[in-house]
C-alpha atoms as a PDB file:
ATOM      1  CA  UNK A   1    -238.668  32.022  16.461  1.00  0.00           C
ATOM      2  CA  UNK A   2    -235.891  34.048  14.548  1.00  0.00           C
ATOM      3  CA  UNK A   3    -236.792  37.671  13.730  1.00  0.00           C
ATOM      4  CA  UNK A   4    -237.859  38.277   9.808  1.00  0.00           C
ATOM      5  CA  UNK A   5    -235.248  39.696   7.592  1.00  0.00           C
ATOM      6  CA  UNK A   6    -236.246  42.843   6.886  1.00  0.00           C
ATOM      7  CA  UNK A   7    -232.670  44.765   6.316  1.00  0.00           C
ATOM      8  CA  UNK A   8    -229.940  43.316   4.628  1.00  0.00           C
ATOM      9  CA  UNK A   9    -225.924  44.719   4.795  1.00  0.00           C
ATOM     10  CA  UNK A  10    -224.517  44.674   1.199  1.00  0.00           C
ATOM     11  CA  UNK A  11    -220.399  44.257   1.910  1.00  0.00           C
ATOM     12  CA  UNK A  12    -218.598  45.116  -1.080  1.00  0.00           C
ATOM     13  CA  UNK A  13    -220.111  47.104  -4.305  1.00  0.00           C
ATOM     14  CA  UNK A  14    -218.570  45.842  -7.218  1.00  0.00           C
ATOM     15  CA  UNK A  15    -220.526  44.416 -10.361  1.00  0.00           C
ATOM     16  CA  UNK A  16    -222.286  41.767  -8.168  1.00  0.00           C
ATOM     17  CA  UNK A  17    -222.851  43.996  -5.022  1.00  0.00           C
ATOM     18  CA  UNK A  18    -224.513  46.816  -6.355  1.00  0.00           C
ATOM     19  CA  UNK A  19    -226.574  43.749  -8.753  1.00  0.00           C
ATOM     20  CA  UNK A  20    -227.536  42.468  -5.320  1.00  0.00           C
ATOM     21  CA  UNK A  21    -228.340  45.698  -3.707  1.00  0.00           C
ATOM     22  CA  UNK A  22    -230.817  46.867  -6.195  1.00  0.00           C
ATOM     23  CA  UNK A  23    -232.725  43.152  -6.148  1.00  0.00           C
ATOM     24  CA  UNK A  24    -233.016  43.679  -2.209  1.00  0.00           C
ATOM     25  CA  UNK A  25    -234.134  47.314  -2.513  1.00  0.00           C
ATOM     26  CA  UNK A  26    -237.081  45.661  -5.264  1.00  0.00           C
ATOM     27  CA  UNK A  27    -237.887  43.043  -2.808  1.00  0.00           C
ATOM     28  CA  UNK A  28    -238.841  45.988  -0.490  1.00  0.00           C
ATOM     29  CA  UNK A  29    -236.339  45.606   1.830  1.00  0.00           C
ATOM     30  CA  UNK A  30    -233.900  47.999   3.475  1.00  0.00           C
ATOM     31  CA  UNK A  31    -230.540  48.111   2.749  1.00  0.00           C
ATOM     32  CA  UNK A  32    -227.132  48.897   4.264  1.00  0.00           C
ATOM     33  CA  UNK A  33    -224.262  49.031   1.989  1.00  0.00           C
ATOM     34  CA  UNK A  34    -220.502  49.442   2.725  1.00  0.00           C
ATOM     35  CA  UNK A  35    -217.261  49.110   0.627  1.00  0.00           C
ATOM     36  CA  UNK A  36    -213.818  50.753   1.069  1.00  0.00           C
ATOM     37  CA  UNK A  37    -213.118  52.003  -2.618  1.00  0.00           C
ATOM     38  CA  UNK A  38    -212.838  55.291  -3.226  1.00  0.00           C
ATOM     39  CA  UNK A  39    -216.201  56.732  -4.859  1.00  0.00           C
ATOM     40  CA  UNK A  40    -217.945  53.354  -4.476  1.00  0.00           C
ATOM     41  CA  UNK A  41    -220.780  55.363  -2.759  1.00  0.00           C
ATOM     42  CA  UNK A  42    -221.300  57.057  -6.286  1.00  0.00           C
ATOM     43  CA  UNK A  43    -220.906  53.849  -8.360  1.00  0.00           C
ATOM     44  CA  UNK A  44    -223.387  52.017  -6.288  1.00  0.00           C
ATOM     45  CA  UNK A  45    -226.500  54.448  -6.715  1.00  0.00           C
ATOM     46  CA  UNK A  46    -225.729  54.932 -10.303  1.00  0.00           C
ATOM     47  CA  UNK A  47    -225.919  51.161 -10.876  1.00  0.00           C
ATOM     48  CA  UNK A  48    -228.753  50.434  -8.902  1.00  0.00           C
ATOM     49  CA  UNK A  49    -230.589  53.540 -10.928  1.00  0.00           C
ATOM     50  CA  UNK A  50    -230.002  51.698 -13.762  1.00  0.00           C
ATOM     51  CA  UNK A  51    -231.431  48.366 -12.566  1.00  0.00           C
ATOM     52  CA  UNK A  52    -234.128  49.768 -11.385  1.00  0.00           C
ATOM     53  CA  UNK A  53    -236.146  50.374 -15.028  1.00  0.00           C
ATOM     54  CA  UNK A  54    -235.903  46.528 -15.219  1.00  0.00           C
ATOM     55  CA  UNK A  55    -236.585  45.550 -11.864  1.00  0.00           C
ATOM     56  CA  UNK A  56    -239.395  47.635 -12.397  1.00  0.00           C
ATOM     57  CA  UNK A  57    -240.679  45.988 -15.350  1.00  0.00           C
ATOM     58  CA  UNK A  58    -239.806  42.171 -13.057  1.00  0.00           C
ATOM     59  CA  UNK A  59    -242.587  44.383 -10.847  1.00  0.00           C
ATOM     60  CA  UNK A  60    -241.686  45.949  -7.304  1.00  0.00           C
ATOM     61  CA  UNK A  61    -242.993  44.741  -4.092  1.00  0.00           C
ATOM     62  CA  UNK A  62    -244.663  46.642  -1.952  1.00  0.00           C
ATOM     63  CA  UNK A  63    -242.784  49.680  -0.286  1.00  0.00           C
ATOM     64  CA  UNK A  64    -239.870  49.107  -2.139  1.00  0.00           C
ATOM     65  CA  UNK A  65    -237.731  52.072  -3.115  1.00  0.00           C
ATOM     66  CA  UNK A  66    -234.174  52.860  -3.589  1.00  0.00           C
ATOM     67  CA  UNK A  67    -234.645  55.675  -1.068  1.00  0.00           C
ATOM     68  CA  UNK A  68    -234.259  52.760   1.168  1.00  0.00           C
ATOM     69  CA  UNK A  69    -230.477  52.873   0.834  1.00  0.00           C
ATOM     70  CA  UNK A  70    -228.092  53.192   3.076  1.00  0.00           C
ATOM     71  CA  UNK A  71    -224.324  53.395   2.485  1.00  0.00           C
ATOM     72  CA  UNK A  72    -221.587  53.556   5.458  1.00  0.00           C
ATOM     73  CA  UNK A  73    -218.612  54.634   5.450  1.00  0.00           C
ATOM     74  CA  UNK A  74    -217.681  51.438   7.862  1.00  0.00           C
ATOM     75  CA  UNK A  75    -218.174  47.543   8.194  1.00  0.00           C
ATOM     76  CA  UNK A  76    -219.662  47.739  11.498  1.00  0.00           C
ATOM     77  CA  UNK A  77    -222.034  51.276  11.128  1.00  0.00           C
ATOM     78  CA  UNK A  78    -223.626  48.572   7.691  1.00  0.00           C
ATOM     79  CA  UNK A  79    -224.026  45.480  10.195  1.00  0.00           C
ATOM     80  CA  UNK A  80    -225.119  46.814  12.877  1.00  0.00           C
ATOM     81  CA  UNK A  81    -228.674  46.213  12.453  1.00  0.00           C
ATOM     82  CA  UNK A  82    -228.377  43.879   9.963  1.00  0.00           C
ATOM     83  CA  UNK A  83    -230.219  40.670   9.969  1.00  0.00           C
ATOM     84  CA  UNK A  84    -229.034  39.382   6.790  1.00  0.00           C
ATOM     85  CA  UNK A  85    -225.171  39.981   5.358  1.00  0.00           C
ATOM     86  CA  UNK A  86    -224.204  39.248   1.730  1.00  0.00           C
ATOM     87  CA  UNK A  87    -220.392  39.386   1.372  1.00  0.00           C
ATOM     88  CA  UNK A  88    -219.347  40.558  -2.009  1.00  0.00           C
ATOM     89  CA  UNK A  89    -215.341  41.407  -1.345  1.00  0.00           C
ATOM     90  CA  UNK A  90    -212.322  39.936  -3.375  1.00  0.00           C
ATOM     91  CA  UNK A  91    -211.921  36.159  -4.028  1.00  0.00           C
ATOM     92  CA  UNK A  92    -208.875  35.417  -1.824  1.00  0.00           C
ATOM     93  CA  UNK A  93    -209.547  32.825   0.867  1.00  0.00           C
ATOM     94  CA  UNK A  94    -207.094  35.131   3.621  1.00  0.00           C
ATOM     95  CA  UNK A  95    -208.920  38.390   2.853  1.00  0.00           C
ATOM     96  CA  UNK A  96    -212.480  36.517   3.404  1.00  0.00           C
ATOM     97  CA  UNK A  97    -211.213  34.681   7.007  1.00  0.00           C
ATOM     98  CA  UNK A  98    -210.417  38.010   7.888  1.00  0.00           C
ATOM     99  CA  UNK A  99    -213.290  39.829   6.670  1.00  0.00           C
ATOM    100  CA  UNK A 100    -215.736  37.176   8.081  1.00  0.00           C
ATOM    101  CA  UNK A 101    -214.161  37.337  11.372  1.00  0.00           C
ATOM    102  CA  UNK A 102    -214.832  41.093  11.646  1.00  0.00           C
ATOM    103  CA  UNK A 103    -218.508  40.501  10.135  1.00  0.00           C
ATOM    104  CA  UNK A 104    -218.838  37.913  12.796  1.00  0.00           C
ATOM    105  CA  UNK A 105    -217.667  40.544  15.260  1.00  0.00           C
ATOM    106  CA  UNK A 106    -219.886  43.315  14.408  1.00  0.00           C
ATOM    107  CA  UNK A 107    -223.219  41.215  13.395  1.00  0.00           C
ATOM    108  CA  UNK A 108    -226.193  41.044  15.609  1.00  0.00           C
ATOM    109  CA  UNK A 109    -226.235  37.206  17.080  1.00  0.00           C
ATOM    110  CA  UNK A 110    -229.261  36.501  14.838  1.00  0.00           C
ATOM    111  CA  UNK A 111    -227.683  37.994  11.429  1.00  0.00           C
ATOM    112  CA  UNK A 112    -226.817  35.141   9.062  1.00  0.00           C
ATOM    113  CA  UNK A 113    -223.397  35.835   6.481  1.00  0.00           C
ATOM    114  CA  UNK A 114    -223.610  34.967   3.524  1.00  0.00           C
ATOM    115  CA  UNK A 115    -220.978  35.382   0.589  1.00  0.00           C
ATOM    116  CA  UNK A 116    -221.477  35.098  -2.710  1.00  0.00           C
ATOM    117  CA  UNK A 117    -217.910  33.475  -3.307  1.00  0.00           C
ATOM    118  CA  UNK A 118    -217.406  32.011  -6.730  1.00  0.00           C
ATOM    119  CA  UNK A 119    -215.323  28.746  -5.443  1.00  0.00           C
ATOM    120  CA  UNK A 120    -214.056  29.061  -2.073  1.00  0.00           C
ATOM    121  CA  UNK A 121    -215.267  27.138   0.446  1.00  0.00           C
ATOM    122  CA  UNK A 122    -217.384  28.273   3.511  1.00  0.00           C
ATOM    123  CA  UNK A 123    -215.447  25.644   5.761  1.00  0.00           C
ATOM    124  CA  UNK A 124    -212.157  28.283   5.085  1.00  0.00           C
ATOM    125  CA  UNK A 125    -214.359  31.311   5.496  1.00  0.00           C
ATOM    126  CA  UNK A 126    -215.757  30.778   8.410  1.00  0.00           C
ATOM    127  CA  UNK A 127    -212.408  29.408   9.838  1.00  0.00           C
ATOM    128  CA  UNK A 128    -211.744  32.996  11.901  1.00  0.00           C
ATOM    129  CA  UNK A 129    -215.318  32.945  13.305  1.00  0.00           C
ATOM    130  CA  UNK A 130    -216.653  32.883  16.694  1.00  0.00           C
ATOM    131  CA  UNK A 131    -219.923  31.905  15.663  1.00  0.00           C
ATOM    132  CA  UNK A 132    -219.228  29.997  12.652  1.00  0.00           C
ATOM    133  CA  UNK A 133    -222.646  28.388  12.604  1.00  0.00           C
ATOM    134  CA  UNK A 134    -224.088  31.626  10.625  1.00  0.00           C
ATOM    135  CA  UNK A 135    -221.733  31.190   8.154  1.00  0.00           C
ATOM    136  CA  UNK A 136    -222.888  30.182   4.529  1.00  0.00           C
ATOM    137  CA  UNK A 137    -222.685  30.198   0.960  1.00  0.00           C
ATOM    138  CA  UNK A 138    -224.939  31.941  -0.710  1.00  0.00           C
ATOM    139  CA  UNK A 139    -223.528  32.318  -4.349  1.00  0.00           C
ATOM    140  CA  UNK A 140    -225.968  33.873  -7.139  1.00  0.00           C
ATOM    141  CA  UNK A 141    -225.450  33.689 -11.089  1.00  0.00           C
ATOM    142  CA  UNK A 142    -224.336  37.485 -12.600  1.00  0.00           C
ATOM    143  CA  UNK A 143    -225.982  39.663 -13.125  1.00  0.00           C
ATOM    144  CA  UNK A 144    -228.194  38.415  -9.410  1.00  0.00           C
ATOM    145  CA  UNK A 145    -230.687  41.243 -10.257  1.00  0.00           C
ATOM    146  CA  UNK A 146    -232.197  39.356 -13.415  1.00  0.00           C
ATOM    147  CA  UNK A 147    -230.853  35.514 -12.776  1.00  0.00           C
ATOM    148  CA  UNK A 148    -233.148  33.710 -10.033  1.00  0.00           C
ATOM    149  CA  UNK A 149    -230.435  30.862  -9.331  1.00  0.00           C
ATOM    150  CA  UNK A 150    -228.759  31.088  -6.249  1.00  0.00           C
ATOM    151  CA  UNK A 151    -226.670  28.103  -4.359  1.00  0.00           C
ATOM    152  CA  UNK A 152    -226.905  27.759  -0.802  1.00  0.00           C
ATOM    153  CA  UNK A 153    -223.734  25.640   0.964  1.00  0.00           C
ATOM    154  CA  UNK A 154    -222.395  25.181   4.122  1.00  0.00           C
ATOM    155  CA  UNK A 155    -219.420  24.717   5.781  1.00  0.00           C
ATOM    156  CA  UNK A 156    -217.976  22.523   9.021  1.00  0.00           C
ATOM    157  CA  UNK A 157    -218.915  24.802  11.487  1.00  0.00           C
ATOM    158  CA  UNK A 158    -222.416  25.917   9.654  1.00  0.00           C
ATOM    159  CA  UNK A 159    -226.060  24.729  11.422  1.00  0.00           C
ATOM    160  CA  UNK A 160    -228.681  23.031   9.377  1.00  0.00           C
ATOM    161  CA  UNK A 161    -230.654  26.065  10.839  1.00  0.00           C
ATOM    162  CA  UNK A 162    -228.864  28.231   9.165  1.00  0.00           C
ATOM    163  CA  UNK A 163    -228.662  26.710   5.635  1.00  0.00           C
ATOM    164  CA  UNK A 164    -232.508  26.196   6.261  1.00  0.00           C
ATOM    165  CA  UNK A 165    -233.322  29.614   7.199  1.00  0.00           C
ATOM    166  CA  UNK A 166    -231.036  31.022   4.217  1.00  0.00           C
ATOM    167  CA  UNK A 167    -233.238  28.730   1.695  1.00  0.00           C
ATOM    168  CA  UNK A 168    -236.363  30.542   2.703  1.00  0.00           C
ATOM    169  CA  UNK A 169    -235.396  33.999   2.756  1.00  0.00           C
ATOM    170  CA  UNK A 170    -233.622  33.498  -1.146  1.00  0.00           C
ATOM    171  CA  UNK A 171    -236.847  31.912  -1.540  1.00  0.00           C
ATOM    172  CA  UNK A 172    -239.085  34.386  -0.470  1.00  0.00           C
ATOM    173  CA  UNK A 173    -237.770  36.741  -2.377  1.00  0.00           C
ATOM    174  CA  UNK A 174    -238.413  35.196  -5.555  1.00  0.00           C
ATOM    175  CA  UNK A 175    -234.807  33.484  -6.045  1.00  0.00           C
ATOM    176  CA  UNK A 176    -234.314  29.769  -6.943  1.00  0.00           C
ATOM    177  CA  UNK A 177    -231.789  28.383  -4.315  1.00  0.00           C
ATOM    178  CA  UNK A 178    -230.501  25.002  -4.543  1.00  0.00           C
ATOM    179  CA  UNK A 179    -228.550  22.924  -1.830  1.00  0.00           C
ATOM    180  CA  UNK A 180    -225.061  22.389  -2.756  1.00  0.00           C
ATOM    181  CA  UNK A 181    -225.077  18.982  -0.201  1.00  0.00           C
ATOM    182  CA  UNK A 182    -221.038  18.745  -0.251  1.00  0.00           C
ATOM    183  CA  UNK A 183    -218.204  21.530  -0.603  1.00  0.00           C
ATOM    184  CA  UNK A 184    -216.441  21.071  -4.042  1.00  0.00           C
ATOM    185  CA  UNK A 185    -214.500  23.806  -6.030  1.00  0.00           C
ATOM    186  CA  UNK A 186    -216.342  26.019  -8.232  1.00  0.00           C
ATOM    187  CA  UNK A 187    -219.946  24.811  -6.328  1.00  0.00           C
ATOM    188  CA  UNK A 188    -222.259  23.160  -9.287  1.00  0.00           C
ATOM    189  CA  UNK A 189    -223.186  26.065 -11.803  1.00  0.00           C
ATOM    190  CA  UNK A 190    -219.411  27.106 -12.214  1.00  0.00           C
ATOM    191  CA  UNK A 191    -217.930  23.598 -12.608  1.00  0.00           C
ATOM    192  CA  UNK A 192    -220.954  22.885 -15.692  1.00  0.00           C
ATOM    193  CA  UNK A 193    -219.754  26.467 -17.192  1.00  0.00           C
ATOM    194  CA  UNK A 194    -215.762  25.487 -16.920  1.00  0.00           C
ATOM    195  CA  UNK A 195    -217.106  21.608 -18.552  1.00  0.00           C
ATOM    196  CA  UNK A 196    -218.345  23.760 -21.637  1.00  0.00           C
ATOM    197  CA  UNK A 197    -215.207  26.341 -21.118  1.00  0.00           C
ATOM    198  CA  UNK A 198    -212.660  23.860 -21.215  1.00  0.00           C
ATOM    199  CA  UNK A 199    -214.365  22.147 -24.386  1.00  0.00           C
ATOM    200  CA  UNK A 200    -214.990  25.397 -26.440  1.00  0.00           C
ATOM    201  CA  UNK A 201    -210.902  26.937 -25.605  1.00  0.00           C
ATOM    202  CA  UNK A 202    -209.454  23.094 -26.915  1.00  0.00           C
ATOM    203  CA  UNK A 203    -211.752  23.385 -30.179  1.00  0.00           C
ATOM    204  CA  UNK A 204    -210.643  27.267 -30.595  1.00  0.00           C
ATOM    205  CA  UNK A 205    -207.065  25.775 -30.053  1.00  0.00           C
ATOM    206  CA  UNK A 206    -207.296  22.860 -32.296  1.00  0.00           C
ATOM    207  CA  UNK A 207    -208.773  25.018 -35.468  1.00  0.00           C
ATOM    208  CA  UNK A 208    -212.036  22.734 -35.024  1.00  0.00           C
ATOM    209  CA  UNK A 209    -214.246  26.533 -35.316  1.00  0.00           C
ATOM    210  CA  UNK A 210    -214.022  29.552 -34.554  1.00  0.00           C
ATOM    211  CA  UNK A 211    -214.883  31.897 -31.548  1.00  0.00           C
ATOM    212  CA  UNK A 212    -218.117  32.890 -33.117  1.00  0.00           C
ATOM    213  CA  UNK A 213    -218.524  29.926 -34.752  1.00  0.00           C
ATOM    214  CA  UNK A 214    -218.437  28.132 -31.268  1.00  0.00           C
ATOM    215  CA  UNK A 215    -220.771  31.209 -29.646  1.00  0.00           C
ATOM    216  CA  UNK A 216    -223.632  30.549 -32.270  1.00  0.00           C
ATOM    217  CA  UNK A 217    -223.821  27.035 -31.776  1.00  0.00           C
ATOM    218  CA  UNK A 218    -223.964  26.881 -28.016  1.00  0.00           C
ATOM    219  CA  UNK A 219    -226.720  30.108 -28.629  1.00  0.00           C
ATOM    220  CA  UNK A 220    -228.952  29.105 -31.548  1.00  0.00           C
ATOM    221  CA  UNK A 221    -228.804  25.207 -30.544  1.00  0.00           C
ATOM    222  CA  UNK A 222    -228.301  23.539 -26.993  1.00  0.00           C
ATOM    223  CA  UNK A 223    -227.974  26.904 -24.861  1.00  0.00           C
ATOM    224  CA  UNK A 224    -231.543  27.654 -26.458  1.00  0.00           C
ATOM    225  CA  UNK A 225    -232.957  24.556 -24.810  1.00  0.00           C
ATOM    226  CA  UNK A 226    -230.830  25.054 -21.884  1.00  0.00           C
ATOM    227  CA  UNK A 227    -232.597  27.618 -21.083  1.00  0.00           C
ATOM    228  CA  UNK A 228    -235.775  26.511 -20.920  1.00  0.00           C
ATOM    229  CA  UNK A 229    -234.886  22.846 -19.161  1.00  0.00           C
ATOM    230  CA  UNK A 230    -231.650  21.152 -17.962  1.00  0.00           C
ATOM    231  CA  UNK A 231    -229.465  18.965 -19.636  1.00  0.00           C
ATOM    232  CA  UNK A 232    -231.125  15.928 -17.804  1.00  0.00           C
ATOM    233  CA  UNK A 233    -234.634  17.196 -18.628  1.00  0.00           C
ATOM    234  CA  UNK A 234    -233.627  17.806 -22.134  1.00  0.00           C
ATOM    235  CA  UNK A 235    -232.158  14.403 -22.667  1.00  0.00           C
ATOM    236  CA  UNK A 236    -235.567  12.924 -21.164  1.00  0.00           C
ATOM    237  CA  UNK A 237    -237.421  14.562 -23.422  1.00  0.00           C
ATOM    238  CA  UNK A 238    -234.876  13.583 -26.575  1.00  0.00           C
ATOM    239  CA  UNK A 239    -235.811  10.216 -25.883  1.00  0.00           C
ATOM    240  CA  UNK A 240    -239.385  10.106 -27.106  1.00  0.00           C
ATOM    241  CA  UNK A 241    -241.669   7.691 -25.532  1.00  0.00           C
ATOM    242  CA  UNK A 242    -238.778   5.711 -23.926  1.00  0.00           C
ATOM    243  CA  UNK A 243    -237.228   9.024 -22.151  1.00  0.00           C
ATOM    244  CA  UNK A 244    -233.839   9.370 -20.767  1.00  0.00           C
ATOM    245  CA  UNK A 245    -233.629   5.274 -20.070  1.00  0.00           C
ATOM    246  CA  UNK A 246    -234.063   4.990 -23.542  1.00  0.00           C
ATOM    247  CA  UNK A 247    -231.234   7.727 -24.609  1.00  0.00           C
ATOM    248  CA  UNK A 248    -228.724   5.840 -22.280  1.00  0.00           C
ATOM    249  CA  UNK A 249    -229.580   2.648 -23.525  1.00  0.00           C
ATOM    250  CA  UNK A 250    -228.869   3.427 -27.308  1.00  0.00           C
ATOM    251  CA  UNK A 251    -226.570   6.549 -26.695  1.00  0.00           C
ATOM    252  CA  UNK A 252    -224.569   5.670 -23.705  1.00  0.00           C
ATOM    253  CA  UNK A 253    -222.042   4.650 -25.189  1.00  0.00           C
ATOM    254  CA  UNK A 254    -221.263   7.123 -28.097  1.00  0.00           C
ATOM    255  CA  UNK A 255    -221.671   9.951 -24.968  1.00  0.00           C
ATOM    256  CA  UNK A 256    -218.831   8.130 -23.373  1.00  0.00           C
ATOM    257  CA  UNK A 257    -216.715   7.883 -26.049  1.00  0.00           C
ATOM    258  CA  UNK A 258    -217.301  11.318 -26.855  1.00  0.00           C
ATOM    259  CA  UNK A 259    -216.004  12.031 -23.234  1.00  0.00           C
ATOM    260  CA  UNK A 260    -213.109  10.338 -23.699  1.00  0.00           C
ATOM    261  CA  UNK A 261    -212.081  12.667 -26.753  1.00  0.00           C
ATOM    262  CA  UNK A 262    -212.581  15.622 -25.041  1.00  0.00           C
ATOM    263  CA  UNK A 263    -209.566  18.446 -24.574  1.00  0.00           C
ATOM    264  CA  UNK A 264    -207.792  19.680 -22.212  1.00  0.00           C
ATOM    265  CA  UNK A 265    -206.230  22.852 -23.259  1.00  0.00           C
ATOM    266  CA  UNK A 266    -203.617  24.950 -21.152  1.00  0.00           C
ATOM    267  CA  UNK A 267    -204.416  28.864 -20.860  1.00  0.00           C
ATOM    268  CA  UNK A 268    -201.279  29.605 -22.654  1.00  0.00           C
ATOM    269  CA  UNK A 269    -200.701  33.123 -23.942  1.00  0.00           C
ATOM    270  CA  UNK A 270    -201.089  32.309 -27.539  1.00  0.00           C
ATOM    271  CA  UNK A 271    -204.901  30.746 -26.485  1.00  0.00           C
ATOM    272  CA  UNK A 272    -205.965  33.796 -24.406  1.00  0.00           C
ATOM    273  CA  UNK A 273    -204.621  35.996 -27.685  1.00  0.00           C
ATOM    274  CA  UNK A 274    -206.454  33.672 -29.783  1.00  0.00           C
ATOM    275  CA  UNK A 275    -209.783  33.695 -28.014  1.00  0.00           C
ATOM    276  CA  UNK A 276    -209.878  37.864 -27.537  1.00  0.00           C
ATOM    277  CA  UNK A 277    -208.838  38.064 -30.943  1.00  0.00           C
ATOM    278  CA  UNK A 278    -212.011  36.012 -32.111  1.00  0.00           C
ATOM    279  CA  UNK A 279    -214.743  38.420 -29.509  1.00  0.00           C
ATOM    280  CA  UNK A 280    -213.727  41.778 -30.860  1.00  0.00           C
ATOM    281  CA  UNK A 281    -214.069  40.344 -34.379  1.00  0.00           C
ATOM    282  CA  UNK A 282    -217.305  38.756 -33.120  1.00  0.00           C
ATOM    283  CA  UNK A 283    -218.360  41.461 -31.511  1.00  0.00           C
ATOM    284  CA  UNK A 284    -217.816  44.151 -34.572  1.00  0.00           C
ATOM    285  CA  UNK A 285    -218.664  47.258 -33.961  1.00  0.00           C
ATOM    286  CA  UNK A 286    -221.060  46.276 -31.547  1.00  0.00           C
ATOM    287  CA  UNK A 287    -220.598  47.868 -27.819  1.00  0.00           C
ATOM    288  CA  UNK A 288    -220.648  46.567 -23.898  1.00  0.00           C
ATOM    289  CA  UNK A 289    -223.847  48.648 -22.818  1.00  0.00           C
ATOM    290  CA  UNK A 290    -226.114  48.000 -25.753  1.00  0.00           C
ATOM    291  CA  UNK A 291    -225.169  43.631 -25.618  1.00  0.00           C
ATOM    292  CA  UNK A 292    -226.357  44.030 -21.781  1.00  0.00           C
ATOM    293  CA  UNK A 293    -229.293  45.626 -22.444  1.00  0.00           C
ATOM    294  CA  UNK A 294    -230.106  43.472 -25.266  1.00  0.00           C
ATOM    295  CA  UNK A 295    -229.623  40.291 -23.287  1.00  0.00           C
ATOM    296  CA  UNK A 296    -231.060  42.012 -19.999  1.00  0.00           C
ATOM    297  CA  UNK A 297    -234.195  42.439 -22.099  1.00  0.00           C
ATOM    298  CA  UNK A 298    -234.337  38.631 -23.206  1.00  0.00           C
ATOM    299  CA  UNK A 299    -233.509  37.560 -20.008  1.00  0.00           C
ATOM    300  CA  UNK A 300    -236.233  39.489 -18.341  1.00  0.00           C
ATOM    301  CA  UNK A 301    -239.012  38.155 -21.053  1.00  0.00           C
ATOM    302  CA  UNK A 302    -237.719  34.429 -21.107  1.00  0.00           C
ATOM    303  CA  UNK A 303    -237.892  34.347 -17.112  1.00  0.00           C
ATOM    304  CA  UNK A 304    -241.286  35.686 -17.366  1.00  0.00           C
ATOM    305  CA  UNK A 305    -242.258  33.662 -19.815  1.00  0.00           C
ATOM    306  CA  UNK A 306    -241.262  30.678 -18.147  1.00  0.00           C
ATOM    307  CA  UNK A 307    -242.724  31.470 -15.261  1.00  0.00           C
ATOM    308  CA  UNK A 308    -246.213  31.699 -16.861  1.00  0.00           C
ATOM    309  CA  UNK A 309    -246.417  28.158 -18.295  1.00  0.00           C
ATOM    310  CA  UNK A 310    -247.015  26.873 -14.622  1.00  0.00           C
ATOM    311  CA  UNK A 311    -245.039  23.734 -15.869  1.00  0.00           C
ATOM    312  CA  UNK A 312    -241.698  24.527 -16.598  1.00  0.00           C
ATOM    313  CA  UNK A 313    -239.294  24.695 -13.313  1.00  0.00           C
END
């Protein structure tokens, strides 16, 4: 029987960290924080001050308070009594061997390590470890403090145990973890946003529509009902009566050829200049804080919201 997590070591502050701290704090859990920046002590309590109005409004669980945070000066004072570790550091596979391999060192035997790595794999990570069985993915969608999705993967050297136990805890806490069953760049959420990515910089590139002409209609058509279901879901449900075997049966093969026209731009400097040309003129006079409040706000109602229909996953 494996102790409950009940304090969880936050390594690395940044935009996700701190996004991460403040959801564990919520969840009433303690937490021990660490990052080697200069002033990142600073940064992390202001941030997590200004999640908390939100997580707030999500509703706190009992004992939870942001009095309950820790932050260390070192790796090993954060892991010491860790029983949980959620790696935020840079996305270079020879920084995170390295860091892992000290995590590894200074971990209690029972502490899983978890990173939330964007696209490396956990079977490099893990390469420097003693114990690489603890070792997992554990990658959530930004901002983690609002989003529920996180994916769980393991590597080579990782136990089913230890995917199994990682699972439950996201679960417990009220995220939606999915098992990634095979290592593949980019994990599943990333490679569907770089699909859409890829498509929307060739059409930008081509003078098929704008930037904000692309940005409305993935937000006021599909990304609407992409929210709500997936694009399996949603193609069931296109298909009337008949479903999704229906759909494939009469729109197969216009969906294929459609596939087969699709770009493949190169990030060339005249495309990046392009593209952040079209978001400041789409964005107007608008700012960074009041867009993230604004969609923090929809975020928080539409998750609530879909959790009280009982039937939508």
């Amino acid at each position: 029987m494996h102790k409950a997590i009940a304090r969880v070591a936050v390594v690395g502050t940044g935009v996700i960290g701190a996004s991460w701290a403040a959801y564990f704090l919520a969840h009433g859990l303690d937490v021990d924080a660490t990052d080697p920046s200069p002033g990142a002590e600073a940064r992390l309590r202001e941030a997590v001050a200004q999640h908390w109005p939100t997580l707030t409004r999500f509703g706190l669980a009992e004992g939870a308070s942001m009095a309950r945070l820790r932050f260390h000066a070192t790796l090993e004072e954060a892991l010491r009594e860790a029983d949980f570790v959620q790696e935020n550091g840079p996305e270079r596979l020879d920084f995170k061997v390295d860091l892992f391999r000290r995590m590894d060192a200074a971990a209690p035997p029972h502490a899983i390590l978890a990173s939330s790595s964007s696209g490396l794999t956990v079977s490099g990570m893990q390469s420097g470890c003693a114990n690489p069985a603890r070792v997992v993915l554990g990658h959530p969608f930004n901002p983690p403090h609002l989003i529920p999705l996180v994916e769980v993967i393991g590597g080579k050297g990782t136990s089913a145990e230890t995917v199994e136990r990682t699972m439950a805890f996201y679960a417990a806490i009220g995220k939606r973890p999915i098992h990634v069953k095979r290592e593949v760049k980019g994990h599943i959420a990333n490679r569907l946003q770089a699909a859409l990515w890829r498509e929307a910089f060739h059409l930008v590139e081509q003078g098929v529509a704008s930037v904000g002409d692309i940005d409305t209609a993935i937000a006021h058509g599909p990304g609407l009902r992409w929210a709500v279901m997936g694009p399996f879901m949603n193609l069931h449900l296109s298909g009337g009566a008949g479903g999704i075997a229906h759909v494939l049966a009469h729109l197969g093969g216009p969906i294929e050829d459609w596939w087969k026209d699709l770009g493949a731009p190169a990030m060339t400097d005249a495309l990046r200049q392009q593209v952040t040309e079209g978001v400041a003129a789409e964005l107007g006079d608008r700012r960074m804080p009041e867009l993230e409040a604004a969609r923090d706000t929809l975020l928080l109602d539409l998750i609530r919201a879909k959790a009280a229909t009982g039937t939508l996953d």
